[in-house]
N, C-alpha and C. Protein backbone atom coordinates (compact mmCIF):
# COMPACT_ATOMS: atom_id res chain seq x y z
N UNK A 1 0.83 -1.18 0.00
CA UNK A 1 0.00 0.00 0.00
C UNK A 1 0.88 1.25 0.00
N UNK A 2 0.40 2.56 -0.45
CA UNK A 2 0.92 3.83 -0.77
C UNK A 2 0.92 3.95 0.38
N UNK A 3 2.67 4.53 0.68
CA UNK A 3 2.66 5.64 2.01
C UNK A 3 1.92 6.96 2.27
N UNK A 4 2.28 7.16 1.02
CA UNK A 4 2.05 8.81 0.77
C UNK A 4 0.29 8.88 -0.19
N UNK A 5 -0.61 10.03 0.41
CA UNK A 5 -1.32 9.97 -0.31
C UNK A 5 -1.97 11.23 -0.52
N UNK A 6 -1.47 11.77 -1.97
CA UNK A 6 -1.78 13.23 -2.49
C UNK A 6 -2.89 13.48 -2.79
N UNK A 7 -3.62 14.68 -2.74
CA UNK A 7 -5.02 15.30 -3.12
C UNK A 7 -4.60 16.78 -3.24
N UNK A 8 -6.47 16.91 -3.98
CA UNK A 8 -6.23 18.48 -4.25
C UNK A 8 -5.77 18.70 -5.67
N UNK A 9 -5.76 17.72 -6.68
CA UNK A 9 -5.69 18.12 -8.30
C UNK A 9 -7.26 18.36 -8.87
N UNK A 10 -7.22 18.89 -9.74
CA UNK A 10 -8.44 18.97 -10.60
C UNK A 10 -8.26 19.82 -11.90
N UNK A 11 -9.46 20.31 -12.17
CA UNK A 11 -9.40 21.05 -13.52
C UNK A 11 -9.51 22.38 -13.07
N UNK A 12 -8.88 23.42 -13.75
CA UNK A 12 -8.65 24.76 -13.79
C UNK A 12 -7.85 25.30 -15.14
N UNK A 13 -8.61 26.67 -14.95
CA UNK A 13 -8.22 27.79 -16.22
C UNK A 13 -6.93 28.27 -16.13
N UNK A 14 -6.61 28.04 -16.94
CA UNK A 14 -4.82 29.20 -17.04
C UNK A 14 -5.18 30.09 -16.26
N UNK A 15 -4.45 30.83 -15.27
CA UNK A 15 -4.26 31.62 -14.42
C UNK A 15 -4.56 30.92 -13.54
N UNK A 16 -5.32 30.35 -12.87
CA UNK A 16 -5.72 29.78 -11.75
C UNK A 16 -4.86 29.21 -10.82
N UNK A 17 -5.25 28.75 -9.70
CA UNK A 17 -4.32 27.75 -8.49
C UNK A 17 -5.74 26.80 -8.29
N UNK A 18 -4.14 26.13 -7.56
CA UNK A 18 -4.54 24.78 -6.62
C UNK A 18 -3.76 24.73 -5.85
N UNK A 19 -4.02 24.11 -4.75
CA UNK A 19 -3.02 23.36 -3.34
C UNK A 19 -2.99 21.63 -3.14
N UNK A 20 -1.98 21.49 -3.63
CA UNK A 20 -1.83 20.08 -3.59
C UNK A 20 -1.70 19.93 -2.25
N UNK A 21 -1.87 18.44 -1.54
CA UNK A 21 -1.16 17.83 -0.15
C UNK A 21 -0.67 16.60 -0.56
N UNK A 22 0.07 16.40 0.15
CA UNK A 22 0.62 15.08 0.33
C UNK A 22 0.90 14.48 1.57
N UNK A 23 -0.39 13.49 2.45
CA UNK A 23 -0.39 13.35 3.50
C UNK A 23 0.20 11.58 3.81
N UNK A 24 0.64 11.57 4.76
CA UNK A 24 1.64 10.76 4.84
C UNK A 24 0.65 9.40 6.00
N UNK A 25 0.58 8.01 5.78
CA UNK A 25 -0.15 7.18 6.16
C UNK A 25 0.39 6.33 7.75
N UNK A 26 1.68 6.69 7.39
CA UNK A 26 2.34 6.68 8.84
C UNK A 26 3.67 7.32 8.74
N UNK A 27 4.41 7.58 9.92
CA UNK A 27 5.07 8.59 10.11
C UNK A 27 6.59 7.61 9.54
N UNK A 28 7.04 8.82 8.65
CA UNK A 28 8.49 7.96 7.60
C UNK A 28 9.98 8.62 8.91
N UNK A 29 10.57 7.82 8.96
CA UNK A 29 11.62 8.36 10.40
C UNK A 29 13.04 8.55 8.53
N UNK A 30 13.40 9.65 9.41
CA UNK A 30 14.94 10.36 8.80
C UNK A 30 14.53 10.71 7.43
N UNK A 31 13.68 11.51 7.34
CA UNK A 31 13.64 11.80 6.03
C UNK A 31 14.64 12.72 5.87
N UNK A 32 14.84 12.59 4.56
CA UNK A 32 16.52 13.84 3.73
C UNK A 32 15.46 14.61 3.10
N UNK A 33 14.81 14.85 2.57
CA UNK A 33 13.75 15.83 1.75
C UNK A 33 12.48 14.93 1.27
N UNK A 34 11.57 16.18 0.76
CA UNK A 34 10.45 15.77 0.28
C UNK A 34 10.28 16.79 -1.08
N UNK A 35 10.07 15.90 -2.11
CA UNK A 35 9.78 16.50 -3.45
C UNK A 35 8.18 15.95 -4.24
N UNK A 36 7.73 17.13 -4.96
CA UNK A 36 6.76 16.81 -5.08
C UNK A 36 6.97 16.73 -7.25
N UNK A 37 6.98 15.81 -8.01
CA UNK A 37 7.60 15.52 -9.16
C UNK A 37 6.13 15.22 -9.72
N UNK A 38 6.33 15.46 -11.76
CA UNK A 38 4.75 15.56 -12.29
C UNK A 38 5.26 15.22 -13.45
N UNK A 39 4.47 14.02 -14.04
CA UNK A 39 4.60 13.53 -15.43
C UNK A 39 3.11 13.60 -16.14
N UNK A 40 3.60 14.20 -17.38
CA UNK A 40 2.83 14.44 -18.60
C UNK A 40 2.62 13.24 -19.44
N UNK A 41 1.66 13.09 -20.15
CA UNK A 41 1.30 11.92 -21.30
C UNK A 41 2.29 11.74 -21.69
N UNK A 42 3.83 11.21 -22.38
CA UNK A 42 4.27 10.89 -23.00
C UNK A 42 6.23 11.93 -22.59
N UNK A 43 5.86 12.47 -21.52
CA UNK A 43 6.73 12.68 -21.14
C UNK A 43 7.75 12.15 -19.72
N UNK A 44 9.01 12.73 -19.62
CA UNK A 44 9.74 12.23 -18.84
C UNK A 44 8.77 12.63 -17.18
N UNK A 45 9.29 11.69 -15.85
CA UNK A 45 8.84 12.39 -14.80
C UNK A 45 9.73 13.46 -14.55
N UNK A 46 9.63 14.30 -14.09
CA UNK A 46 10.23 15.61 -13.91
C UNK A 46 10.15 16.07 -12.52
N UNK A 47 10.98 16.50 -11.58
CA UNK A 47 10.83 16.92 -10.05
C UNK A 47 10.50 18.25 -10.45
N UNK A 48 9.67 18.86 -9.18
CA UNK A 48 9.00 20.31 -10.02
C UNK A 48 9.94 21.20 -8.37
N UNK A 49 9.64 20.69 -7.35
CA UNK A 49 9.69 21.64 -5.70
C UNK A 49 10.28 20.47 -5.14
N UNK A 50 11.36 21.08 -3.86
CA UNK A 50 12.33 20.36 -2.98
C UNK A 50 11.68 21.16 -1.96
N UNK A 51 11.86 20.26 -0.75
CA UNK A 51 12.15 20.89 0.41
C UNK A 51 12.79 20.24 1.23
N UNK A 52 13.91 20.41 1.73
CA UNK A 52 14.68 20.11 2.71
C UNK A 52 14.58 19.46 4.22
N UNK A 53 15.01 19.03 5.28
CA UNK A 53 14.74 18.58 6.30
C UNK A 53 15.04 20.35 7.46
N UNK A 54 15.89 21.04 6.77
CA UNK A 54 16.32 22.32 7.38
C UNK A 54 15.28 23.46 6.39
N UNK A 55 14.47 23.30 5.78
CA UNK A 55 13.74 24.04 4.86
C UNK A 55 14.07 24.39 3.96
N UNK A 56 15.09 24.19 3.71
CA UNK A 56 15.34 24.78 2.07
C UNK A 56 14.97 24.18 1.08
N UNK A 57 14.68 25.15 -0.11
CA UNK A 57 13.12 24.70 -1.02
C UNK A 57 14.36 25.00 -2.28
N UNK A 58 14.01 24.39 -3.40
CA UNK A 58 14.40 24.47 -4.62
C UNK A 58 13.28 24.38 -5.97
N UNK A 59 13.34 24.54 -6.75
CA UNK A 59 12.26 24.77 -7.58
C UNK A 59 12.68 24.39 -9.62
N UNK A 60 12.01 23.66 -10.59
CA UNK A 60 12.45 23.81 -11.54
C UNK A 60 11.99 25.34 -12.29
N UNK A 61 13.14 25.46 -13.32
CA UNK A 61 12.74 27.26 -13.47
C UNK A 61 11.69 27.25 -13.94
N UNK A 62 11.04 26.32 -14.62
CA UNK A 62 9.32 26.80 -14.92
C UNK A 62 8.23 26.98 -14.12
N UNK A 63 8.55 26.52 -12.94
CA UNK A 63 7.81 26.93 -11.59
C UNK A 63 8.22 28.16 -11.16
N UNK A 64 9.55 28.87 -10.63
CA UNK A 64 9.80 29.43 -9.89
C UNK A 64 8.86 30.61 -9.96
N UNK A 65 8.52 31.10 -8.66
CA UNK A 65 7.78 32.12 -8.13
C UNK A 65 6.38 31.97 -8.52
N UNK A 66 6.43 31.04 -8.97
CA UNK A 66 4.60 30.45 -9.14
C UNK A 66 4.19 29.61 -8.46
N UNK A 67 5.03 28.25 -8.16
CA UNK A 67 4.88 27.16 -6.97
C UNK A 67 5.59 27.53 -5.95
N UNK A 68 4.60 26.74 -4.64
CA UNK A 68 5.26 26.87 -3.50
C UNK A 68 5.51 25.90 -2.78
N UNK A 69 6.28 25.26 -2.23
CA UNK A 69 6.28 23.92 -1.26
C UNK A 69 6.33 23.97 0.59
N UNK A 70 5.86 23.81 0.92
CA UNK A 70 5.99 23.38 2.54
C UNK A 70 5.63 22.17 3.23
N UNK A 71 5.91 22.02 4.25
CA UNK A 71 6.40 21.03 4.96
C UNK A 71 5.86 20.78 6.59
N UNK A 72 4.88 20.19 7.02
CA UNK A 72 4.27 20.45 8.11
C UNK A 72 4.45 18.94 8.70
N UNK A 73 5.74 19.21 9.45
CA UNK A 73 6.20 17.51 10.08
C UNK A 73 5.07 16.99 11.30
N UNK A 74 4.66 18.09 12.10
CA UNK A 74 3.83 17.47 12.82
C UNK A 74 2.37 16.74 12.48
N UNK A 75 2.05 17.02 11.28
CA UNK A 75 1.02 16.51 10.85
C UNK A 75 0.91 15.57 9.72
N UNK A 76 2.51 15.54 9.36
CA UNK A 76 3.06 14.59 8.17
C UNK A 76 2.77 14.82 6.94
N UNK A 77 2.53 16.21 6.54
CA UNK A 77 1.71 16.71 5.26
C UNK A 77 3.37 17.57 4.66
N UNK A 78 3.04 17.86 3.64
CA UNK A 78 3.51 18.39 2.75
C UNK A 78 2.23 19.07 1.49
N UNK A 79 3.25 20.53 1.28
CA UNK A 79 1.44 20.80 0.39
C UNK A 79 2.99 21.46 -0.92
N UNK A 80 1.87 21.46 -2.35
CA UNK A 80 2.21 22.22 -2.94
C UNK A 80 1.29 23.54 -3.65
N UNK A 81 1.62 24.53 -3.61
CA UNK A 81 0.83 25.92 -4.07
C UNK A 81 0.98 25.94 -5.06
N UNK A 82 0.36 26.22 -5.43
CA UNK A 82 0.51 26.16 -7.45
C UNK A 82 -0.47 27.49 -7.71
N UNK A 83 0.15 28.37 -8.19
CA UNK A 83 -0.70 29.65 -8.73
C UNK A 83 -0.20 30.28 -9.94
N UNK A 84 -0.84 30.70 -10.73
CA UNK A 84 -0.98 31.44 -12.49
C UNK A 84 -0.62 29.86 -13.13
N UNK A 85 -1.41 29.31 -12.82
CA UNK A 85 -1.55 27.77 -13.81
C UNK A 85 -1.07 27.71 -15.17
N UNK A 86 -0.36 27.60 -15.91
CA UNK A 86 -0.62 27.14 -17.04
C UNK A 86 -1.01 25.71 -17.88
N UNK A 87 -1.38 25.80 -19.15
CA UNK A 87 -1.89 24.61 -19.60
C UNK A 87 -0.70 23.53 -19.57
N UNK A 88 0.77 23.78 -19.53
CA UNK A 88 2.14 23.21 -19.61
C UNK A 88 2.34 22.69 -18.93
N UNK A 89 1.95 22.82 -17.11
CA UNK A 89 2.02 22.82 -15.89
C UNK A 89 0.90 21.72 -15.79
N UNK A 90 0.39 21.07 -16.79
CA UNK A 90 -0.93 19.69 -16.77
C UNK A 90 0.09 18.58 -16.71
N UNK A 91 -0.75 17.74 -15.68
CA UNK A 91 0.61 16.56 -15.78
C UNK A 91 0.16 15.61 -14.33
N UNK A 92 0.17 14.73 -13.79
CA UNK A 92 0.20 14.07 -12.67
C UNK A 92 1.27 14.33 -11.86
N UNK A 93 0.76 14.73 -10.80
CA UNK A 93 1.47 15.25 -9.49
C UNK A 93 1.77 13.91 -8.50
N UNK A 94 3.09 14.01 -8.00
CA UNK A 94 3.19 12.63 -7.21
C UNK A 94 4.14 13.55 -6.19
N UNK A 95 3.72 13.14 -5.06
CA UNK A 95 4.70 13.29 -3.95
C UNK A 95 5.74 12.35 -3.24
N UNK A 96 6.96 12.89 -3.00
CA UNK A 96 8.05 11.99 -2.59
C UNK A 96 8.64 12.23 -1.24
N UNK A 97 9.14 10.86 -0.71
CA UNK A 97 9.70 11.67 0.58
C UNK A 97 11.07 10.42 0.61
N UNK A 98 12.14 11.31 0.66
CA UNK A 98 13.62 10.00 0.80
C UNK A 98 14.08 9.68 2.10
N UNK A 99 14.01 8.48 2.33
CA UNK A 99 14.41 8.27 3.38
C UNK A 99 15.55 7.04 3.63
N UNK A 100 16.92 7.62 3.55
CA UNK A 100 17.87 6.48 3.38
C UNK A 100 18.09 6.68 2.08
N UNK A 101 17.99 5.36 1.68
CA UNK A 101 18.35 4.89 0.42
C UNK A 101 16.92 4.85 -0.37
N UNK A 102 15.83 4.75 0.49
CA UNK A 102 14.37 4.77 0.03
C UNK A 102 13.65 5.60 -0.56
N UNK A 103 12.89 5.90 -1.00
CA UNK A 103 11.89 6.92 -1.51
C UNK A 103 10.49 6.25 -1.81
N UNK A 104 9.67 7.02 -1.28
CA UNK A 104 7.86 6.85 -0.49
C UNK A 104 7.40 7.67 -1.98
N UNK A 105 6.35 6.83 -2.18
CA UNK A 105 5.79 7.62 -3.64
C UNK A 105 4.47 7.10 -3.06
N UNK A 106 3.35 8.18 -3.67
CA UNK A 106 1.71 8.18 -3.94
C UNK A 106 1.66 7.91 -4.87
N UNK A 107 0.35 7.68 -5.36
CA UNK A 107 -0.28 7.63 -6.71
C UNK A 107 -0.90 8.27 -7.34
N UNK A 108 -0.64 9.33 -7.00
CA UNK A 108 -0.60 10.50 -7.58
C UNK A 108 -2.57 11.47 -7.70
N UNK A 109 -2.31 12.85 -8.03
CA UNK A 109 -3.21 13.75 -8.30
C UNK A 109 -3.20 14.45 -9.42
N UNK A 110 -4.35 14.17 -10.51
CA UNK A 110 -4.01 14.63 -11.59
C UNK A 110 -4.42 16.23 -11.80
N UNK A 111 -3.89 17.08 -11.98
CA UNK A 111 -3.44 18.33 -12.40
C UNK A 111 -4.16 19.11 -14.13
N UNK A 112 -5.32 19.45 -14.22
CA UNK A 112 -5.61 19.60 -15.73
C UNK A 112 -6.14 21.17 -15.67
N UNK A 113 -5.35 21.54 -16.44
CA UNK A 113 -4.74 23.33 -17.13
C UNK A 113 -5.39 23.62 -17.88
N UNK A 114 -6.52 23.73 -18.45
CA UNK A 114 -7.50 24.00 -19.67
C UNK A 114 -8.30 24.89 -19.76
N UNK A 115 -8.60 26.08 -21.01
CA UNK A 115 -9.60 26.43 -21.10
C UNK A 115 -10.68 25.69 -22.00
């Protein structure tokens, strides 16, 4: 069974947001980061937002200053902000969390950018 289990995708207009989560089914010990990564029909998976165990966030440049990532350990969530949508930015959202040598994947929230 999925550790991790993301919500909060749907359909929206270019410009628009969403807030992804990625809530966690039991508590993952030593995590190194949590990334939240999104594959398109026929494309590669792609990491989109990092966040760190000390907070530091990283971003691919087609996100930057449009997505946001955080990290809420006491409640085992992780969210991502997603605002001025574009149709490019359509793709299945999966959340990750590494731990060790491991990495915790969902099954993802699908993400659709359309007018």
């Amino acid at each position: 069974q999925e550790q991790l289990v993301e919500s909060g995708g749907g359909l929206v207009e270019p410009g628009g947001s969403l807030r992804l989560s990625c809530a966690a089914s039991k508590i993952i010990m030593s995590v190194r980061a949590v990334a939240w990564y999104r594959q398109a029909p026929g494309k590669q998976r792609e990491m989109v937002a990092t966040i760190s165990t000390g907070g530091s966030t990283s971003y691919i440049d087609s996100v930057k200053g449009r997505f946001f990532i955080s990290r809420d350990d006491p409640k085992n969530a992780v969210y991502l902000q997603m605002n001025s949508l574009k149709p490019e930015d359509t793709a299945v959202y999966y959340c990750n969390a590494q731990s060790g040598s491991v990495g915790f994947w969902g099954q993802g929230t699908q993400v659709t950018v359309s007018s």
